[in-house]
N, C-alpha and C. Protein backbone atom coordinates (compact mmCIF):
# COMPACT_ATOMS: atom_id res chain seq x y z
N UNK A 1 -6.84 -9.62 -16.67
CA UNK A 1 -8.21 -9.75 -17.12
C UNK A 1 -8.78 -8.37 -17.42
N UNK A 2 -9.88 -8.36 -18.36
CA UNK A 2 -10.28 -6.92 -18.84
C UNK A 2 -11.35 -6.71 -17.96
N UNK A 3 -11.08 -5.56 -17.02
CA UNK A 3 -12.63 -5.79 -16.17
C UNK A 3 -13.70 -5.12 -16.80
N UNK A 4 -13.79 -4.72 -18.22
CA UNK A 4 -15.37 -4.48 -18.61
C UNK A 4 -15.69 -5.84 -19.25
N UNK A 5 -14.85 -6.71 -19.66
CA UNK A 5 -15.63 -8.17 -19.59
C UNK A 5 -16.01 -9.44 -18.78
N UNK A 6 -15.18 -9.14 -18.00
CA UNK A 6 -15.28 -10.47 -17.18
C UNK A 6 -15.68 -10.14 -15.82
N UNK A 7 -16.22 -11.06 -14.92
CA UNK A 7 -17.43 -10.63 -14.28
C UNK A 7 -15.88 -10.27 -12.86
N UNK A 8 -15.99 -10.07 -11.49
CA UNK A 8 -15.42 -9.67 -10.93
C UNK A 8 -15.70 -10.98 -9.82
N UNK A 9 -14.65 -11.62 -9.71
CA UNK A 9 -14.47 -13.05 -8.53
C UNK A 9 -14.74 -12.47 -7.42
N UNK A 10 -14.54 -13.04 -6.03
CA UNK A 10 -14.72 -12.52 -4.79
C UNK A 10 -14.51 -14.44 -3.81
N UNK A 11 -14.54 -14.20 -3.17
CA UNK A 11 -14.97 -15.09 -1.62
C UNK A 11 -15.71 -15.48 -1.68
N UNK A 12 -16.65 -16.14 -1.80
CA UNK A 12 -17.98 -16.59 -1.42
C UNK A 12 -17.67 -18.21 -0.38
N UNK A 13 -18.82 -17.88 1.06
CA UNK A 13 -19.34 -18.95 1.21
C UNK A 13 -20.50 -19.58 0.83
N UNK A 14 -20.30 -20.93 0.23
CA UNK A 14 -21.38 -21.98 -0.19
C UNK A 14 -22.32 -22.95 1.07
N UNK A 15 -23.37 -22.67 1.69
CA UNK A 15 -23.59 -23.52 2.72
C UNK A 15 -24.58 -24.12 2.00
N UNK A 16 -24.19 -25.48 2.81
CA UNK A 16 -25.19 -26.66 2.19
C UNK A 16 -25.80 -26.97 3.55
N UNK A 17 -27.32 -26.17 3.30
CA UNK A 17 -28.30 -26.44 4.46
C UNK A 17 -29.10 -28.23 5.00
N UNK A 18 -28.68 -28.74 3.67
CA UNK A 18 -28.83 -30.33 4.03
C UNK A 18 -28.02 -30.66 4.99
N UNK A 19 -26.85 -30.53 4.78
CA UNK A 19 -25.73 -31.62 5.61
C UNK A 19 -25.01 -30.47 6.34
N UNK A 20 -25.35 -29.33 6.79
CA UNK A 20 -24.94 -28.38 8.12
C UNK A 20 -23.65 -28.16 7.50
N UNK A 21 -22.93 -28.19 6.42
CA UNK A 21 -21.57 -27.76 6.40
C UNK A 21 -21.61 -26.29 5.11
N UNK A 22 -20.16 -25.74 5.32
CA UNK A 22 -19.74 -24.25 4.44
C UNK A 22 -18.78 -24.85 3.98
N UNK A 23 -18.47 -24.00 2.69
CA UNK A 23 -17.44 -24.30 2.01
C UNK A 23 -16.63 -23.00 1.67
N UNK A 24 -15.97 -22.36 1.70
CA UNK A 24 -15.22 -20.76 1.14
C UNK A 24 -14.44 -21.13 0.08
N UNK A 25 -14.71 -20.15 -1.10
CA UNK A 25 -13.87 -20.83 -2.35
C UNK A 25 -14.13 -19.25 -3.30
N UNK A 26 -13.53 -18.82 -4.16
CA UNK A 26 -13.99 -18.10 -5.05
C UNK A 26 -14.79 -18.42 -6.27
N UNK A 27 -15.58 -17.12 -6.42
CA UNK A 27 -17.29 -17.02 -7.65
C UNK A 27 -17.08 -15.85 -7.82
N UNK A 28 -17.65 -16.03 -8.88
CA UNK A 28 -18.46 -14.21 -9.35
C UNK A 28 -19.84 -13.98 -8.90
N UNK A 29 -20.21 -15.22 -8.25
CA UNK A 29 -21.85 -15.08 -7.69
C UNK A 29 -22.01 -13.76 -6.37
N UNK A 30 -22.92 -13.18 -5.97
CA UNK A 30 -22.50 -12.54 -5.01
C UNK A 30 -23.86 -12.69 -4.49
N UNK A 31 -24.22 -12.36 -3.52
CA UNK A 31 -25.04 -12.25 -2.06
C UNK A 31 -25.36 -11.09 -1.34
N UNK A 32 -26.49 -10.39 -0.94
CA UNK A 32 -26.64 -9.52 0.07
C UNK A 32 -26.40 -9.71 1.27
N UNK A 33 -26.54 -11.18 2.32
CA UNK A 33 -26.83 -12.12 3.20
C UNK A 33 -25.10 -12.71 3.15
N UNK A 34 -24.51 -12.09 4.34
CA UNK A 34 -23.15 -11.89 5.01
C UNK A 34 -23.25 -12.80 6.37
N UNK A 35 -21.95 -13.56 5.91
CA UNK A 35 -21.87 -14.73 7.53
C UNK A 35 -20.34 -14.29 7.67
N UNK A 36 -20.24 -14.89 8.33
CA UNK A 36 -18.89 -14.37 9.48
C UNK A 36 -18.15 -15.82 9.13
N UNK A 37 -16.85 -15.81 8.62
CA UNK A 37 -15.88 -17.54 8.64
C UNK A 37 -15.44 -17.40 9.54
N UNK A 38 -15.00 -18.24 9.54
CA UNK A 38 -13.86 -18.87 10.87
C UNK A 38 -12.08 -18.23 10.68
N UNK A 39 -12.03 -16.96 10.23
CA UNK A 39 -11.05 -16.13 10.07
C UNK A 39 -11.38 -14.74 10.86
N UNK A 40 -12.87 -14.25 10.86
CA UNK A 40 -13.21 -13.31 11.25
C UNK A 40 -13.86 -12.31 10.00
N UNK A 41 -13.64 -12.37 9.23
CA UNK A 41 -14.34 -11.68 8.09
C UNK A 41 -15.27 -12.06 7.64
N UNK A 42 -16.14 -11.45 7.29
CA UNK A 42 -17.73 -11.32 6.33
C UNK A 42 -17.82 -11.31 5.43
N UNK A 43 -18.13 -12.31 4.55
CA UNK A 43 -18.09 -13.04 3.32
C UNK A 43 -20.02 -13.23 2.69
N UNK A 44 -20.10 -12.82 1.87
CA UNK A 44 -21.38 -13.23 1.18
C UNK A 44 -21.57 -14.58 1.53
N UNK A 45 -22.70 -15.21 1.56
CA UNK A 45 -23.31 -16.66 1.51
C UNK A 45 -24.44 -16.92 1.12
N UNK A 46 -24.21 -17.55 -0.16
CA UNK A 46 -24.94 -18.37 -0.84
C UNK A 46 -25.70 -20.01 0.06
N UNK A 47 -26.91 -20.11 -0.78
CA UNK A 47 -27.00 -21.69 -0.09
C UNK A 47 -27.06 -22.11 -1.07
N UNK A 48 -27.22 -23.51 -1.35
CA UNK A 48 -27.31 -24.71 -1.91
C UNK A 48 -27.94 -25.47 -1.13
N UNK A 49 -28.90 -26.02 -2.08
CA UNK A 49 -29.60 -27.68 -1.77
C UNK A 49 -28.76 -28.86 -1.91
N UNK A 50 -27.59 -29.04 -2.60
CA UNK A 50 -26.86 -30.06 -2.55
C UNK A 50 -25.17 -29.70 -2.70
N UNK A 51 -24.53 -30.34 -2.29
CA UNK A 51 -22.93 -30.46 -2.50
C UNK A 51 -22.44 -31.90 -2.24
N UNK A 52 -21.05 -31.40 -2.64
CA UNK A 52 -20.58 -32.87 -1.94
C UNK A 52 -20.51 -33.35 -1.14
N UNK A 53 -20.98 -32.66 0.10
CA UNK A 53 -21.05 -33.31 1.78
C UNK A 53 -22.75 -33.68 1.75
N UNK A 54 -23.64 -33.36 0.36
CA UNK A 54 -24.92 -34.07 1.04
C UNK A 54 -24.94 -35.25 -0.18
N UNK A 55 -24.30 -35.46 -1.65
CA UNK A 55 -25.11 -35.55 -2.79
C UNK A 55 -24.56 -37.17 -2.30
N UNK A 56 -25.73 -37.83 -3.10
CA UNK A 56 -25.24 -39.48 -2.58
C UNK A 56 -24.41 -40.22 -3.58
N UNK A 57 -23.81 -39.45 -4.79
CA UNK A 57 -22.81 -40.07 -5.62
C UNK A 57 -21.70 -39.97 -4.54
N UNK A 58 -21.26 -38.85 -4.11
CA UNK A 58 -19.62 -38.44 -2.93
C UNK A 58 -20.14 -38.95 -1.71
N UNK A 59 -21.51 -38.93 -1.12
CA UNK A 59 -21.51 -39.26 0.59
C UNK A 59 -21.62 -41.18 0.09
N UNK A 60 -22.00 -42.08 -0.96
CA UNK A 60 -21.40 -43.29 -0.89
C UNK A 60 -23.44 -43.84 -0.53
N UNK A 61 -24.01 -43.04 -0.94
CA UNK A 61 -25.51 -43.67 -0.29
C UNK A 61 -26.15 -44.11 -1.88
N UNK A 62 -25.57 -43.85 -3.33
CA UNK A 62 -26.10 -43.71 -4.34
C UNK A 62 -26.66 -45.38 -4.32
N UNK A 63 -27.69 -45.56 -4.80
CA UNK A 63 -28.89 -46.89 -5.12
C UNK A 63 -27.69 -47.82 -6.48
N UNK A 64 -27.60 -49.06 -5.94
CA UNK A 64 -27.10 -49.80 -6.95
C UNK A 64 -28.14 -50.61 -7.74
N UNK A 65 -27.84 -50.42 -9.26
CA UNK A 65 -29.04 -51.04 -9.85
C UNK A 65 -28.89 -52.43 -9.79
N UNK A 66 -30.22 -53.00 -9.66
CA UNK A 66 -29.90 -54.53 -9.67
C UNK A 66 -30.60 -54.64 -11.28
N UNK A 67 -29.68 -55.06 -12.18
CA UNK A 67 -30.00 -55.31 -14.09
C UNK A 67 -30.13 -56.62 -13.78
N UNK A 68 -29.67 -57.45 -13.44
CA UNK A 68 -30.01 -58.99 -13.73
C UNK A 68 -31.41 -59.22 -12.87
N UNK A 69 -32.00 -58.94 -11.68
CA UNK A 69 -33.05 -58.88 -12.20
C UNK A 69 -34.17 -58.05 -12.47
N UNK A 70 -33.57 -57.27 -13.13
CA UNK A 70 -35.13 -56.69 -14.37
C UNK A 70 -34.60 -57.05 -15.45
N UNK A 71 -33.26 -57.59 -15.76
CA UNK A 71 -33.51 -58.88 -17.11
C UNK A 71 -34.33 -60.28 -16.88
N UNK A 72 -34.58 -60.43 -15.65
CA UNK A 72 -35.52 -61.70 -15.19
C UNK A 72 -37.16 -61.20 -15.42
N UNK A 73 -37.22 -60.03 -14.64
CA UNK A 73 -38.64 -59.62 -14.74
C UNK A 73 -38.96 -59.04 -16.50
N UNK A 74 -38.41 -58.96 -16.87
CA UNK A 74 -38.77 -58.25 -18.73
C UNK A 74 -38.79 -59.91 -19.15
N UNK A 75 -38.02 -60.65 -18.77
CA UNK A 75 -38.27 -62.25 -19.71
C UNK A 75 -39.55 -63.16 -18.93
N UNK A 76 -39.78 -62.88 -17.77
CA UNK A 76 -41.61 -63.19 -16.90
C UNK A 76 -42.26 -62.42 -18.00
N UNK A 77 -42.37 -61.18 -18.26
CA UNK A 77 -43.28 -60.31 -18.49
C UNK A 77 -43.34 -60.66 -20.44
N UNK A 78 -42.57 -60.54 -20.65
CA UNK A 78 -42.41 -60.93 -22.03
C UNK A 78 -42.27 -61.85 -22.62
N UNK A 79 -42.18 -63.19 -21.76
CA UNK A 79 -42.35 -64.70 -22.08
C UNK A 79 -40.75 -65.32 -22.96
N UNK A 80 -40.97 -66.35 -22.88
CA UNK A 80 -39.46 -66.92 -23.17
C UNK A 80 -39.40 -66.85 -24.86
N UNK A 81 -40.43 -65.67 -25.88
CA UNK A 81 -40.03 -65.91 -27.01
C UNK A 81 -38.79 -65.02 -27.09
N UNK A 82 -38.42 -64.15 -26.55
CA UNK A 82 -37.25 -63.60 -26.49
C UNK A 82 -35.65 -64.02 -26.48
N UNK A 83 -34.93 -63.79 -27.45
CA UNK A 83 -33.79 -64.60 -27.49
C UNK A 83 -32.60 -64.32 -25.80
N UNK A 84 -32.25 -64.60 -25.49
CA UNK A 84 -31.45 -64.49 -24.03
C UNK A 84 -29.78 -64.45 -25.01
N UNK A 85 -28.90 -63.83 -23.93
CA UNK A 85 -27.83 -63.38 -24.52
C UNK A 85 -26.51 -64.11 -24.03
């Protein structure tokens, strides 16, 4: 890689202050604010408001739409001149 173009990777931990967990992975993001892993070394850390240990598509909490009925409530609301499918 040419290092006057491309940004310079590193370590970073990702903590997701929602759901109490870290993640260690490489970024080019970097941090002043140094935590300690579970290796012994001092790694920048970033936070995040969401990841996959909080977001409710991966934790399994995501809202299932119910379409059949708000196809009931749009044919109340809009009366039976509406053709049905």
């Amino acid at each position: 890689m040419n290092t006057r173009i491309h940004p310079v990777s590193r370590q970073v931990v990702f903590r997701d202050r929602a759901a109490g967990v870290a993640f260690l992975m490489r970024s080019t993001a970097d941090s002043d604010e140094r935590v300690e892993w579970q290796d012994g070394t001092a790694y920048p850390v970033i936070d995040v408001e969401t990841s996959s240990a909080s977001h409710p598509f991966y934790t399994g909490g995501r809202q299932v739409l119910d379409t059949a009925g708000r196809v009931d409530r749009f044919h109340r609301r809009y009366g039976a001149g509406v053709p049905r499918s």
